[in-house]
Protein backbone atom coordinates (compact mmCIF):
# COMPACT_ATOMS: atom_id res chain seq x y z
CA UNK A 1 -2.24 13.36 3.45
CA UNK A 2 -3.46 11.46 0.68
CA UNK A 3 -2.09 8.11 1.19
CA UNK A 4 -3.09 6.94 4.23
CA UNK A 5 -3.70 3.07 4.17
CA UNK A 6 -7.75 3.74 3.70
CA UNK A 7 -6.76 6.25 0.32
CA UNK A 8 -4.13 3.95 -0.85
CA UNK A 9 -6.44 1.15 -1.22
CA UNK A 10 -9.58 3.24 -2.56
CA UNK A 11 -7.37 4.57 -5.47
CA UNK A 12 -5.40 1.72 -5.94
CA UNK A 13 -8.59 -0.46 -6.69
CA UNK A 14 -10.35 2.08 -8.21
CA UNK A 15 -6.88 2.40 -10.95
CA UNK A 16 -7.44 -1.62 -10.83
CA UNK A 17 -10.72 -1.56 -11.92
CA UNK A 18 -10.74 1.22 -14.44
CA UNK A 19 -7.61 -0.37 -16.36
CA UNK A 20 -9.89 -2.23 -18.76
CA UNK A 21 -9.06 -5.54 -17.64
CA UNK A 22 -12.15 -8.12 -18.55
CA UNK A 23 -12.32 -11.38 -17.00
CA UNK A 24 -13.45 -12.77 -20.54
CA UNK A 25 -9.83 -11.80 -21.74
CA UNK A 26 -8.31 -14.74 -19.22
CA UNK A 27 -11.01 -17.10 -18.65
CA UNK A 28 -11.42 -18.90 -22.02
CA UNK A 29 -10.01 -21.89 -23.07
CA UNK A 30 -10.67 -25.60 -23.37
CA UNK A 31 -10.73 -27.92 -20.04
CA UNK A 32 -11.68 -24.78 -17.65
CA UNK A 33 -14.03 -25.21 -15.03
CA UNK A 34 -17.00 -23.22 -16.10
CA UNK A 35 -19.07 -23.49 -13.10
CA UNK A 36 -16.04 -21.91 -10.85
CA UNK A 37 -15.62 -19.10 -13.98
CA UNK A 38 -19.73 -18.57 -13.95
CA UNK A 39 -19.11 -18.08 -9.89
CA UNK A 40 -16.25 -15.50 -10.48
CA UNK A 41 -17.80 -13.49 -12.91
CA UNK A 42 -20.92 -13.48 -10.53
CA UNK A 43 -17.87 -12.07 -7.76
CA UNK A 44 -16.74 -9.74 -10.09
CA UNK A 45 -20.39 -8.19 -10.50
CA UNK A 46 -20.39 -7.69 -6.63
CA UNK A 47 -16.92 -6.27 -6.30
CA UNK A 48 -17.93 -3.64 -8.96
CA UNK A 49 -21.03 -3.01 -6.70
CA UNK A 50 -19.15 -2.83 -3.26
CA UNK A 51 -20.63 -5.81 -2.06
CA UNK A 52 -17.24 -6.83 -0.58
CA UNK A 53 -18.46 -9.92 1.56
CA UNK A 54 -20.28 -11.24 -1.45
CA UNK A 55 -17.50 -10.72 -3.72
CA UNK A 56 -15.07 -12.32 -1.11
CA UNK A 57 -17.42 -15.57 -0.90
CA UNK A 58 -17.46 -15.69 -4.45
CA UNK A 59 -14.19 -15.42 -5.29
CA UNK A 60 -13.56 -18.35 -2.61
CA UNK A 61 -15.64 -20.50 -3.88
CA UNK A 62 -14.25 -20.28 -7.16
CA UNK A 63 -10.64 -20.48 -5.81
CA UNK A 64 -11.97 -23.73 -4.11
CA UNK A 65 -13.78 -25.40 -7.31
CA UNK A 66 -10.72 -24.55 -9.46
CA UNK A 67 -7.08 -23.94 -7.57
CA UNK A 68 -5.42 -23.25 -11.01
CA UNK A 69 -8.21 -20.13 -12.24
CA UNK A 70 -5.25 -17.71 -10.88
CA UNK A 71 -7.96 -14.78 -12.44
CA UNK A 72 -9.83 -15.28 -9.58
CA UNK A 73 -6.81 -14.87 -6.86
CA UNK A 74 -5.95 -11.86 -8.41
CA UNK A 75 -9.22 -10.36 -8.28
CA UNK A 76 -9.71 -11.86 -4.52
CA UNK A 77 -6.07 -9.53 -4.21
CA UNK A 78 -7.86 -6.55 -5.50
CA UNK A 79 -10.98 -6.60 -3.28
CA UNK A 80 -7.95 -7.80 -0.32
CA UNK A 81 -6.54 -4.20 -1.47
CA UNK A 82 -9.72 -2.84 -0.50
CA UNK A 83 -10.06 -4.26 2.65
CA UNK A 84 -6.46 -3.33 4.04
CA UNK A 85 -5.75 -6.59 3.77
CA UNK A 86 -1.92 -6.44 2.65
CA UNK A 87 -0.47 -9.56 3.78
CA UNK A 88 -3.35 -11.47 1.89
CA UNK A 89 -2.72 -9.07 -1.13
CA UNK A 90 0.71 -10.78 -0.93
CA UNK A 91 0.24 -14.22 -0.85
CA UNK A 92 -2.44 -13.99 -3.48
CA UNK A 93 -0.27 -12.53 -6.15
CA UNK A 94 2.29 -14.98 -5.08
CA UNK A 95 0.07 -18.03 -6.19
CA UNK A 96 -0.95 -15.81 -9.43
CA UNK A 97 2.88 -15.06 -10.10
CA UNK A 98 3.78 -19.06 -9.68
CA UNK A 99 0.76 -19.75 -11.75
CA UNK A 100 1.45 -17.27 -14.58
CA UNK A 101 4.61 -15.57 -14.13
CA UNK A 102 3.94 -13.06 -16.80
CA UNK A 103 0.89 -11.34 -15.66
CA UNK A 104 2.10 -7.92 -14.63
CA UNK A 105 -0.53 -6.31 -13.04
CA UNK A 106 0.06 -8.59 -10.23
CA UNK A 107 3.71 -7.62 -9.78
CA UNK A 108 2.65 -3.92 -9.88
CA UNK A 109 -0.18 -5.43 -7.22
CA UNK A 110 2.32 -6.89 -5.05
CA UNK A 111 4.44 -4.02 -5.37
CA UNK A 112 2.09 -1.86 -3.77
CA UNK A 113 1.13 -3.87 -1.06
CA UNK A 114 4.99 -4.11 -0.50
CA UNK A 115 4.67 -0.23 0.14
CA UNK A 116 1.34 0.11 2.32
CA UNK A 117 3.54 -2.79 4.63
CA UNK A 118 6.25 -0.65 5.02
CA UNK A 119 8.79 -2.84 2.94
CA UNK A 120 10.06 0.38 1.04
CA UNK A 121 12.89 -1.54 -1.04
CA UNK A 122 10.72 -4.98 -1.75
CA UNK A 123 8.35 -2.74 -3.66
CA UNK A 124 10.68 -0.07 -4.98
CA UNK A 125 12.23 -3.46 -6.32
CA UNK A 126 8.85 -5.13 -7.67
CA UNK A 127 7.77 -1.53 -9.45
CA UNK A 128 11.20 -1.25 -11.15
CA UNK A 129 11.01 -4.98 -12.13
CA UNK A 130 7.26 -4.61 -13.28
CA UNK A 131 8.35 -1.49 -15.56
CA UNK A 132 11.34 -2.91 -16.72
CA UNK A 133 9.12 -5.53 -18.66
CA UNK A 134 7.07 -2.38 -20.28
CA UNK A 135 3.52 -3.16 -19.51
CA UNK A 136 1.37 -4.30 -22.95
CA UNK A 137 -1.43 -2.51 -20.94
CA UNK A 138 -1.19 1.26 -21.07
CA UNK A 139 -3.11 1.85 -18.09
CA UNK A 140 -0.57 -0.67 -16.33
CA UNK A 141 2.44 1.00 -17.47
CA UNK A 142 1.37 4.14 -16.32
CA UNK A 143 0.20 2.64 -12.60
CA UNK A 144 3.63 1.23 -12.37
CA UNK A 145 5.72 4.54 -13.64
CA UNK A 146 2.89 6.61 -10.97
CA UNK A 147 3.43 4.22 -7.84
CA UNK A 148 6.96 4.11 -7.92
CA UNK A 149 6.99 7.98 -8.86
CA UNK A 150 4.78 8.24 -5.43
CA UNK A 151 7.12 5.91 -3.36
CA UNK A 152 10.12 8.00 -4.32
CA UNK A 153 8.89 11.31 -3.62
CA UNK A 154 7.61 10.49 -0.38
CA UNK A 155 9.47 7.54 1.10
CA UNK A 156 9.94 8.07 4.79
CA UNK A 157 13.20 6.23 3.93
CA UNK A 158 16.18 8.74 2.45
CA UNK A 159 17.92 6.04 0.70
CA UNK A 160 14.57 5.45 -1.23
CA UNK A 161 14.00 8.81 -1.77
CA UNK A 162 14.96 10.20 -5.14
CA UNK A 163 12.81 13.01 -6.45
CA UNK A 164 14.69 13.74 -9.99
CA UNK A 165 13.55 9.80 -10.51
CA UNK A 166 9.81 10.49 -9.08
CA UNK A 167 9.73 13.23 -11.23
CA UNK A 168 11.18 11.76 -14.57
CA UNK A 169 8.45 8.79 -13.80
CA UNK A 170 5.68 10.98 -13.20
CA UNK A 171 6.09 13.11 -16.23
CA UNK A 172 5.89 9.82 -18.39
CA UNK A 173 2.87 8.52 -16.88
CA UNK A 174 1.13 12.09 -17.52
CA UNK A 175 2.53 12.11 -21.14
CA UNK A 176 1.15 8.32 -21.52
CA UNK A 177 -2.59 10.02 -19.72
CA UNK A 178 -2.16 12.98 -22.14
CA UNK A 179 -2.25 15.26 -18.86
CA UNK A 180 -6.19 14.32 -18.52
CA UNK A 181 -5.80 12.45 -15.16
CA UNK A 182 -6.05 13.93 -11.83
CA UNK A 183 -3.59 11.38 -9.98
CA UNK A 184 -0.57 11.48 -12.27
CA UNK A 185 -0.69 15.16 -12.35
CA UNK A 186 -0.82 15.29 -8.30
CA UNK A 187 2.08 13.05 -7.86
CA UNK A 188 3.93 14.99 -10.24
CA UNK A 189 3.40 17.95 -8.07
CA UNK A 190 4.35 16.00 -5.26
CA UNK A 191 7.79 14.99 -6.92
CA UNK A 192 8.19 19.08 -7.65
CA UNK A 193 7.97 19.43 -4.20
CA UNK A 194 10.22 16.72 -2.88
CA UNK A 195 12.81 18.43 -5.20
CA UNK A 196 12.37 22.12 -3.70
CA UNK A 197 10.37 23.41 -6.74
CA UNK A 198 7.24 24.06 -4.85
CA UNK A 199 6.12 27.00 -7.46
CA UNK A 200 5.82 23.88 -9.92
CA UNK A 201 4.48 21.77 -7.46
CA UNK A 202 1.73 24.46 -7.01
CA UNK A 203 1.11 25.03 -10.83
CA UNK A 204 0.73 21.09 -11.11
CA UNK A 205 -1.65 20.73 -8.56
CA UNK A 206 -3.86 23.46 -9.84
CA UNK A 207 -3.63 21.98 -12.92
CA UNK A 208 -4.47 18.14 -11.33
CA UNK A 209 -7.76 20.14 -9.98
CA UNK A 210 -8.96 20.52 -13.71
CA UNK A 211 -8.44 17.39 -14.80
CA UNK A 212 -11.79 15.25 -15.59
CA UNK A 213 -11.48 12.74 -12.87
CA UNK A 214 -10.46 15.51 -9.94
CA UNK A 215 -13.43 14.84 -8.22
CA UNK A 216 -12.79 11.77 -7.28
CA UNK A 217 -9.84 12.92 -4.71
CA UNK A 218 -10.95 16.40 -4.42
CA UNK A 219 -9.55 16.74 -1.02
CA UNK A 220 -6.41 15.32 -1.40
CA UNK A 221 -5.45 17.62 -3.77
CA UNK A 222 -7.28 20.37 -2.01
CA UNK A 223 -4.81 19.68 0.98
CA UNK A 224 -1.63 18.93 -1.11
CA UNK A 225 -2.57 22.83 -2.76
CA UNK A 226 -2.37 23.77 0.56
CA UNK A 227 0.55 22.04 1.68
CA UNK A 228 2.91 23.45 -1.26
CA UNK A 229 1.69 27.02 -1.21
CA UNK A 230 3.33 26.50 2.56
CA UNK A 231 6.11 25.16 1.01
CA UNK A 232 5.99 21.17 2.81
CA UNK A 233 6.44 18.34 1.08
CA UNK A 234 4.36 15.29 1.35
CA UNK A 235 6.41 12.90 3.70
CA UNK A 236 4.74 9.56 4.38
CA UNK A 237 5.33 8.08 8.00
């Protein structure tokens, strides 16, 4: 099943990272405290390596030398993703929210921690409000339109559950990815099957499994193929 709270948080960060977001493109500006942004950028460097505990101290310590550098909570709520750490994924991208209510990427954040918790309508609620405001970022839009897509296919929930939705969502994110991206494609397969149309959810899966990045989560889709050739959805617990 592919997400399990130790998948959700690899691909999660991993769509984080790989959304172009720079720390140079929120760290300027007169009066800021460039020792704590030298010490986040030196975080960022070991987050990117998977030197989590480094990362963490970093990202603390510039927290600590500058409580208003909200750039550095969010990226603490990243490598918080990472570590399963929901709760803390949470109250980080509260502080960033207060701090700079517009920065959407932590909405879509919190949203998603929302749904590894278990709080089905919070996040269903933070991913509609988060696309709603129609991302600047591409990449963001599309994490938003895929996530929610995901959460409706698969919601243990039925009053969550709305797979015409899912699939309407997914579609757009694999228009906006040009159909080049492996997870789009999968949880537009997924939203085939939640609907009963597993011969589409097969077709899309096959297709996810040529798509440039489909090594990254070959066996998720390997086991989703499986799954809709046997005509099962994919049903979170």
């Amino acid at each position: 099943m592919r997400f399990v709270p130790l998948i959700v948080c690899l691909i999660l960060v991993t769509s984080a990272i790989s959304q172009g977001l720079q720390l140079s493109d929120f760290v300027g500006g007169r009066g800021r405290n460039w020792d704590a942004i030298k010490v986040l950028e030196h975080g960022d460097g070991e987050l990117r390596a998977g030197n989590y505990q480094a990362a963490r101290r970093d990202f603390d310590a510039a927290i600590g030398a500058d409580p208003t550098l909200w750039v550095a909570m969010y990226w603490r709520a990243r490598l918080s993703a990472i570590e399963h750490k929901w709760e803390e994924v949470v109250r980080d991208c509260n502080e960033v929210l207060r701090q700079e209510s517009t920065f959407v990427e932590a909405a879509v954040l919190r949203g998603v921690a929302y749904e590894a918790l278990g709080r089905h309508s919070a996040a269903l609620h933070e991913l509609s409000s988060a696309i709603a405001l129609r991302p600047v970022r591409t990449e963001t839009f599309v994490w938003a339109l895929e996530r929610r897509a995901w959460l409706q296919a698969t919601c243990p929930d039925s009053s969550i559950r709305n797979s015409r939705l899912a699939t309407d969502d997914a579609k757009k994110a694999c228009s906006m990815t040009k159909w080049r991206e492996a997870e789009p494609i999968d949880t537009l397969a997924t939203a085939s099957a939640a609907a009963g149309d597993f011969d589409s959810a097969v077709r899309y899966e096959q297709q996810a499994m040529q798509a440039y990045d489909a090594g990254e989560m070959k066996k998720t889709l390997e086991e989703h193929a499986v799954m809709f050739k046997q005509r099962r959805p994919v049903r979170l617990k």
